[in-house]
C-alpha atoms as a PDB file:
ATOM      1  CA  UNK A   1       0.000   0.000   0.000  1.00  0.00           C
ATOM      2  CA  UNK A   2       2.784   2.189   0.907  1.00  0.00           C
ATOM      3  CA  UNK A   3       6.234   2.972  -0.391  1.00  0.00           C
ATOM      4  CA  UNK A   4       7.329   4.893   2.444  1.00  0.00           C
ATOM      5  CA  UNK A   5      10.905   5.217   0.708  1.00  0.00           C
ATOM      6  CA  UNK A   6       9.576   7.677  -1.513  1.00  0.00           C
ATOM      7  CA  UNK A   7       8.212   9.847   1.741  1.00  0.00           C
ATOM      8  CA  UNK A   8      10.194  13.383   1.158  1.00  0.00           C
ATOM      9  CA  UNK A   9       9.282  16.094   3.960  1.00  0.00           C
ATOM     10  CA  UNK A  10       8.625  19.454   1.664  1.00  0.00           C
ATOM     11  CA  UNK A  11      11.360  21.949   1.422  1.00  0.00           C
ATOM     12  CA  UNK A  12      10.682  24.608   4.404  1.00  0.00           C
ATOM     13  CA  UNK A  13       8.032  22.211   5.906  1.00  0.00           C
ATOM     14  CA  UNK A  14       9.407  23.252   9.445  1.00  0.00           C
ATOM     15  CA  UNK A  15       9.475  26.557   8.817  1.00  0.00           C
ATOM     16  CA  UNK A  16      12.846  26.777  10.272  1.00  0.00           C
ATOM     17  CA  UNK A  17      16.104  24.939  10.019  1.00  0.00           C
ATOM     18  CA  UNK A  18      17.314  21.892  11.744  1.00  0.00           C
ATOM     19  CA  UNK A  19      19.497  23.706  14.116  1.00  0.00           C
ATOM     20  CA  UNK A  20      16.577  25.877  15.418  1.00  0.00           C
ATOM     21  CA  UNK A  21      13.860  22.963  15.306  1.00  0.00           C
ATOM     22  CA  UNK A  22      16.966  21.185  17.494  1.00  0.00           C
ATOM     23  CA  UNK A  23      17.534  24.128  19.941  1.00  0.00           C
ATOM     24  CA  UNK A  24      13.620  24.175  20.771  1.00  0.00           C
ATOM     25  CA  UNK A  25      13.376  20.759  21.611  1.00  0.00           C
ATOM     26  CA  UNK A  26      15.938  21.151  23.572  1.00  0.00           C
ATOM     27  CA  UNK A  27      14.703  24.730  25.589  1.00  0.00           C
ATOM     28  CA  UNK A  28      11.357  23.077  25.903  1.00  0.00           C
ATOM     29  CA  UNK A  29      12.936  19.486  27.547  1.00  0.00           C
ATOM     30  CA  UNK A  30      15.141  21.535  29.447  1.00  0.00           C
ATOM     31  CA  UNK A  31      13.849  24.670  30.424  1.00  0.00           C
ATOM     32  CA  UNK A  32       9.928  25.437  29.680  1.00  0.00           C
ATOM     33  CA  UNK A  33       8.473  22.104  30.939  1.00  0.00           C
ATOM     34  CA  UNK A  34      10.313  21.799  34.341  1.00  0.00           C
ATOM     35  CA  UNK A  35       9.489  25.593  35.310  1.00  0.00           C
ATOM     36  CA  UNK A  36       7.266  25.897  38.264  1.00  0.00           C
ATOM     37  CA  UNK A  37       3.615  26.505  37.738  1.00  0.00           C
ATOM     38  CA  UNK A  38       3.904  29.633  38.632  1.00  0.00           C
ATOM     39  CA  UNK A  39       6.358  30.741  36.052  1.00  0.00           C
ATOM     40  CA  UNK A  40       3.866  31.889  33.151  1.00  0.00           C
ATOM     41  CA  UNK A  41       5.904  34.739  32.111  1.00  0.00           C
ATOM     42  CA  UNK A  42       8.907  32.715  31.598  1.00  0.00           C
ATOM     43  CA  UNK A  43       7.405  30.254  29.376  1.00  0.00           C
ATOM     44  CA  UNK A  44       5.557  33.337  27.184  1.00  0.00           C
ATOM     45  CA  UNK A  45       9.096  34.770  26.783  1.00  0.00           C
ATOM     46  CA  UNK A  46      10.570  31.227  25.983  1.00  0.00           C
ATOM     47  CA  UNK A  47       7.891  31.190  23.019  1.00  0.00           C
ATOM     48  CA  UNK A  48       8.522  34.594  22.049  1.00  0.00           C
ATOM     49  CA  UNK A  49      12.205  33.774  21.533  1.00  0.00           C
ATOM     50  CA  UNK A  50      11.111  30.838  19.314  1.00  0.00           C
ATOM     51  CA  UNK A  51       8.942  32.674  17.120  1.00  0.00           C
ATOM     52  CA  UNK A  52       5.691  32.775  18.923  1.00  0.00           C
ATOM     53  CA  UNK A  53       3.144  35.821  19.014  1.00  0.00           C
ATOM     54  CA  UNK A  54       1.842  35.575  22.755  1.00  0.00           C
ATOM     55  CA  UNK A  55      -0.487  38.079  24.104  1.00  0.00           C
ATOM     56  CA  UNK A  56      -0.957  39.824  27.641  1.00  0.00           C
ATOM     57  CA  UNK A  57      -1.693  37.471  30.507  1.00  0.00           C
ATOM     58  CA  UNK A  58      -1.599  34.218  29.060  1.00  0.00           C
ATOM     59  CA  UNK A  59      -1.648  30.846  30.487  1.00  0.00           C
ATOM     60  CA  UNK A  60       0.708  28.188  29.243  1.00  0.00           C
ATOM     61  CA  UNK A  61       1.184  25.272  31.799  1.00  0.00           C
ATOM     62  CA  UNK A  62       4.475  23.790  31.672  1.00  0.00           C
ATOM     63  CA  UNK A  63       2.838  20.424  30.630  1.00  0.00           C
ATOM     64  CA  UNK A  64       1.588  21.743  27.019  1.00  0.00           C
ATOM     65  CA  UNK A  65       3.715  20.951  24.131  1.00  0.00           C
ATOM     66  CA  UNK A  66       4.989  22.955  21.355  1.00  0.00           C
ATOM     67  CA  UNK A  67       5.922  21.424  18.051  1.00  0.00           C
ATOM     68  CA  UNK A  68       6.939  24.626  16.119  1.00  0.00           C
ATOM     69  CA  UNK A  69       6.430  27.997  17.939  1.00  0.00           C
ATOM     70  CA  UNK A  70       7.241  29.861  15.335  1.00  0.00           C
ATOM     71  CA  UNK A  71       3.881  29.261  14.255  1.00  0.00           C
ATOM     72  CA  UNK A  72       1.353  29.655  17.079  1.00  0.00           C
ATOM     73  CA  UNK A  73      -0.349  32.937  17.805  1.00  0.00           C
ATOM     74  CA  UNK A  74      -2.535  33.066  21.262  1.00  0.00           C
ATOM     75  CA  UNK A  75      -4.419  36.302  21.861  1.00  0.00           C
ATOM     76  CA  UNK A  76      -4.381  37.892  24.980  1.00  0.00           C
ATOM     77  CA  UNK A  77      -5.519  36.769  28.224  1.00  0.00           C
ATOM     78  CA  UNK A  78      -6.098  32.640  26.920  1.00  0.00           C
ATOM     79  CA  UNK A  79      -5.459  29.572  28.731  1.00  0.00           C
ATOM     80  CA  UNK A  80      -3.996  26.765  27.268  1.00  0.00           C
ATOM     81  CA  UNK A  81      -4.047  23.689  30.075  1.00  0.00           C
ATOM     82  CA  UNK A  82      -2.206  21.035  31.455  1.00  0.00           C
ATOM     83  CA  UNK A  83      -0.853  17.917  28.463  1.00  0.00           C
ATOM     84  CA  UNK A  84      -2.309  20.247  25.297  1.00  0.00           C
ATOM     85  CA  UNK A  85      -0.881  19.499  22.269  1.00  0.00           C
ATOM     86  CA  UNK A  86      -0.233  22.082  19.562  1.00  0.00           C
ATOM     87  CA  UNK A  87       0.733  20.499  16.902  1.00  0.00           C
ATOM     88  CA  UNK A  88       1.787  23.349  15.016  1.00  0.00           C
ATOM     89  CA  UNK A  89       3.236  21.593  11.799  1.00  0.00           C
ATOM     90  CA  UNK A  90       0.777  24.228  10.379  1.00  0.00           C
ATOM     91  CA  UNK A  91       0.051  27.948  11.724  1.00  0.00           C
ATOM     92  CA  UNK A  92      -2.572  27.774  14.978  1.00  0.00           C
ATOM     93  CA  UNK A  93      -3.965  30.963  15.771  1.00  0.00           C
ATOM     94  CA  UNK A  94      -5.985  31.183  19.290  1.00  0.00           C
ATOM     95  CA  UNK A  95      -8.070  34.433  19.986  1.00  0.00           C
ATOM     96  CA  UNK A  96      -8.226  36.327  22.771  1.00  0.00           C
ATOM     97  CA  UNK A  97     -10.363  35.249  26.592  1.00  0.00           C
ATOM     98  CA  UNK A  98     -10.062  31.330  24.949  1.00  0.00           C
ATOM     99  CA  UNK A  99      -9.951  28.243  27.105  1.00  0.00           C
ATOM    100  CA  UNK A 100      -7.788  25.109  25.689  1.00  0.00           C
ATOM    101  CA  UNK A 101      -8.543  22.780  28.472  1.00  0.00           C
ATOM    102  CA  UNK A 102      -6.156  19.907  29.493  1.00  0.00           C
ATOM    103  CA  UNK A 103      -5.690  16.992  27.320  1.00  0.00           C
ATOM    104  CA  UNK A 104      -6.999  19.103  24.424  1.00  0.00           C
ATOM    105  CA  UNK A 105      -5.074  18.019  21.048  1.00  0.00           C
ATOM    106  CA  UNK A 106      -4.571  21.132  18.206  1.00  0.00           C
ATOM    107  CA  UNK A 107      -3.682  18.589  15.170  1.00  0.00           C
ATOM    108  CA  UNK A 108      -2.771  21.077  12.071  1.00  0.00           C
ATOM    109  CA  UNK A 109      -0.704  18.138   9.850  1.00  0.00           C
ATOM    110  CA  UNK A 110      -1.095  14.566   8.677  1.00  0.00           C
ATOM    111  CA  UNK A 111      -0.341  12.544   5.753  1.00  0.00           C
ATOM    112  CA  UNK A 112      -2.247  11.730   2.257  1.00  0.00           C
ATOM    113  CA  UNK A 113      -3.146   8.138   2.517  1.00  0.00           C
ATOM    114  CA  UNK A 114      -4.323   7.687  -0.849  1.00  0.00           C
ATOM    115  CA  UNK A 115      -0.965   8.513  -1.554  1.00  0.00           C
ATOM    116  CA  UNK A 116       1.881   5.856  -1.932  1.00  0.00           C
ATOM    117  CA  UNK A 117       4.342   7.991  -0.935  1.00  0.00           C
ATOM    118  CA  UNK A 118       2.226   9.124   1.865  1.00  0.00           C
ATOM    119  CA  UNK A 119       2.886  12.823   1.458  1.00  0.00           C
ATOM    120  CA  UNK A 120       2.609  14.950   4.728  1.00  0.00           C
ATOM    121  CA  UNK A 121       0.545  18.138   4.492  1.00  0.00           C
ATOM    122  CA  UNK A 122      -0.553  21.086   6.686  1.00  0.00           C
ATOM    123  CA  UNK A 123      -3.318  23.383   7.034  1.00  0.00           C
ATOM    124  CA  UNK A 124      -4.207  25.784   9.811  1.00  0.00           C
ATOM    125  CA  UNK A 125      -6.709  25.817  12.647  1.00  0.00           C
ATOM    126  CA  UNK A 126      -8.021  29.076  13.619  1.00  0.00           C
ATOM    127  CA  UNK A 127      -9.877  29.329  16.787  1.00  0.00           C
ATOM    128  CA  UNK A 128     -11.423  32.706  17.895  1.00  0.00           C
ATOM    129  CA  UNK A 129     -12.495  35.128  20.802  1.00  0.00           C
ATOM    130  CA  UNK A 130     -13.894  33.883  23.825  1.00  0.00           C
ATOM    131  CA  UNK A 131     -13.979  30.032  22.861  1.00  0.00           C
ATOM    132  CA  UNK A 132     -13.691  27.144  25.600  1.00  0.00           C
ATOM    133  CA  UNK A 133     -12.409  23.450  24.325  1.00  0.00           C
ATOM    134  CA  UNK A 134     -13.076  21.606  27.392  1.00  0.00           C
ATOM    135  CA  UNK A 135     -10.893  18.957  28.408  1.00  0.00           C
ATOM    136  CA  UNK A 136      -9.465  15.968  26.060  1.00  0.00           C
ATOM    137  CA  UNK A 137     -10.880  17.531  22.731  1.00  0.00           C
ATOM    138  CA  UNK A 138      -9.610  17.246  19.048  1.00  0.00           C
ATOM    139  CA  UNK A 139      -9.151  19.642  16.622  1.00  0.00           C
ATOM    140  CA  UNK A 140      -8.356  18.863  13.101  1.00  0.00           C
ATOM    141  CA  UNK A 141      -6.304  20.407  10.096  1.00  0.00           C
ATOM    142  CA  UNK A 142      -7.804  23.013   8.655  1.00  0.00           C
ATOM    143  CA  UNK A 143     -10.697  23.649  11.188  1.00  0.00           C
ATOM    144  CA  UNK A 144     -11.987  27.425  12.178  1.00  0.00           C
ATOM    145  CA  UNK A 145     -13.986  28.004  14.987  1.00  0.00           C
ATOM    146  CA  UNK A 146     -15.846  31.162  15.376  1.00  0.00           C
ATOM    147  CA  UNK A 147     -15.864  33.572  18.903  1.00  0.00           C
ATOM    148  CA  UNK A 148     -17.434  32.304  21.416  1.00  0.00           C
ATOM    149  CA  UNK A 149     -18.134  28.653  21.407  1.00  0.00           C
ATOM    150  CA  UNK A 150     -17.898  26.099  23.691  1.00  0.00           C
ATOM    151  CA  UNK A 151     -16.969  22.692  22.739  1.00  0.00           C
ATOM    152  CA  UNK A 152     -17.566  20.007  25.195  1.00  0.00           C
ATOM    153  CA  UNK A 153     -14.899  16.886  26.721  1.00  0.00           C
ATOM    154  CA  UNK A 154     -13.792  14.586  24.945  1.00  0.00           C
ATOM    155  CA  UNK A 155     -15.238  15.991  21.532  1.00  0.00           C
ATOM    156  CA  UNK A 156     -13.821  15.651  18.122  1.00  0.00           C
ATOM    157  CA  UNK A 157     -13.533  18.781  15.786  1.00  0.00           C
ATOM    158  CA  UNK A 158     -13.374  17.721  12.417  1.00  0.00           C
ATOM    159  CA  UNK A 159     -15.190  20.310   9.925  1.00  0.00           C
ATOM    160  CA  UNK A 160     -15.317  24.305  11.022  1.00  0.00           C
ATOM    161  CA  UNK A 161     -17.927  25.615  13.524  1.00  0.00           C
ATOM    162  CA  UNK A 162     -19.060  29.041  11.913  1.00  0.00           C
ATOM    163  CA  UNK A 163     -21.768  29.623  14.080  1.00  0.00           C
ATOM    164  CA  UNK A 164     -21.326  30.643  17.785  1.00  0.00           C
ATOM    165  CA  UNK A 165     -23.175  28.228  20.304  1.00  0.00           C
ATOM    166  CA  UNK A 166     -22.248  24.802  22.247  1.00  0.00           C
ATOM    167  CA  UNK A 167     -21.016  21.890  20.449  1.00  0.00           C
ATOM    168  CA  UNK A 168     -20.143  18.063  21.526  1.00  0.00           C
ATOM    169  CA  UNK A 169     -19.764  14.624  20.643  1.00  0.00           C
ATOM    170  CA  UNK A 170     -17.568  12.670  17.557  1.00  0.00           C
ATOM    171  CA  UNK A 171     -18.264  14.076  15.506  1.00  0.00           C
ATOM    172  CA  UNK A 172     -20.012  17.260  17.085  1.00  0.00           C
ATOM    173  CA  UNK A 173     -23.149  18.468  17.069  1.00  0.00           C
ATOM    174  CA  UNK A 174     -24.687  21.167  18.017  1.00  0.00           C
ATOM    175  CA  UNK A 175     -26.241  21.358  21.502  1.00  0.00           C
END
């Protein structure tokens, strides 16, 4: 089915070279994820040296995980909780007042299975104003979420939510 010998990762995929993509790995293993709780501001100006665009007051646990900071935008005064994934193989833009609760996965990236070569793509997730993901949900490439929504646990994101309300389930639905 595959012929993953022919996988090639695009040219500028990362969005930065090896050495940098290296070094973050190695500030985040090092320095961002065994910083006290407490130490918010440290981790928004670890970010910021990476790349990141980080607004006033946010919340980054220690816990979350960063693939690429370089391209992740969070507005000001968001949370983003304890084990959430940004998977920022693609841009992830997060608005302003938004809630990504713990365990909450932002997938922007996967691979074209009907592919043989099983090319790797990106796409971006946009999520806007005044949103809460509550805990353990999934986002997927590509998705856009409107201001103020509130998706519920363990949910599954897979198409954009343009209109404002609550959402849950896998796939969701609107409440």
């Amino acid at each position: 089915m595959f012929r993953l010998e022919e996988f090639r990762l695009p040219e500028g995929f990362r969005g930065r070279g090896a050495v940098t993509v290296q070094l973050w790995w190695l500030i985040h293993f090092f320095l961002f994820r065994p910083s006290p709780q407490f130490m918010y501001g440290w981790r928004r100006f670890l970010l910021k040296m990476f790349g990141a665009k980080i607004g006033k007051k946010v919340i980054i646990r220690p816990s979350v995980q960063v693939t690429y900071p370089w391209k992740v935008t969070i507005g000001d005064h968001s949370w983003i909780g304890d084990d959430v994934v940004l998977y920022s193989l693609g841009e992830i833009t997060i608005g302003s007042n938004t809630i990504i609760s713990q365990k909450s996965y932002l997938c922007t990236g996967s691979h074209d299975y009907s592919e043989i070569d099983f090319p790797i793509y990106a796409k971006p997730i946009i999520i806007r104003d005044s949103c809460w993901l509550a805990t353990d949900v999934f986002v997927a490439p590509g998705v856009e979420i409107v201001d103020e929504v509130v998706v519920g646990a363990r949910s599954s994101v897979y198409k954009s939510i343009l209109e404002k309300g609550v959402y849950k389930g896998n796939p969701i639905v609107k409440k």
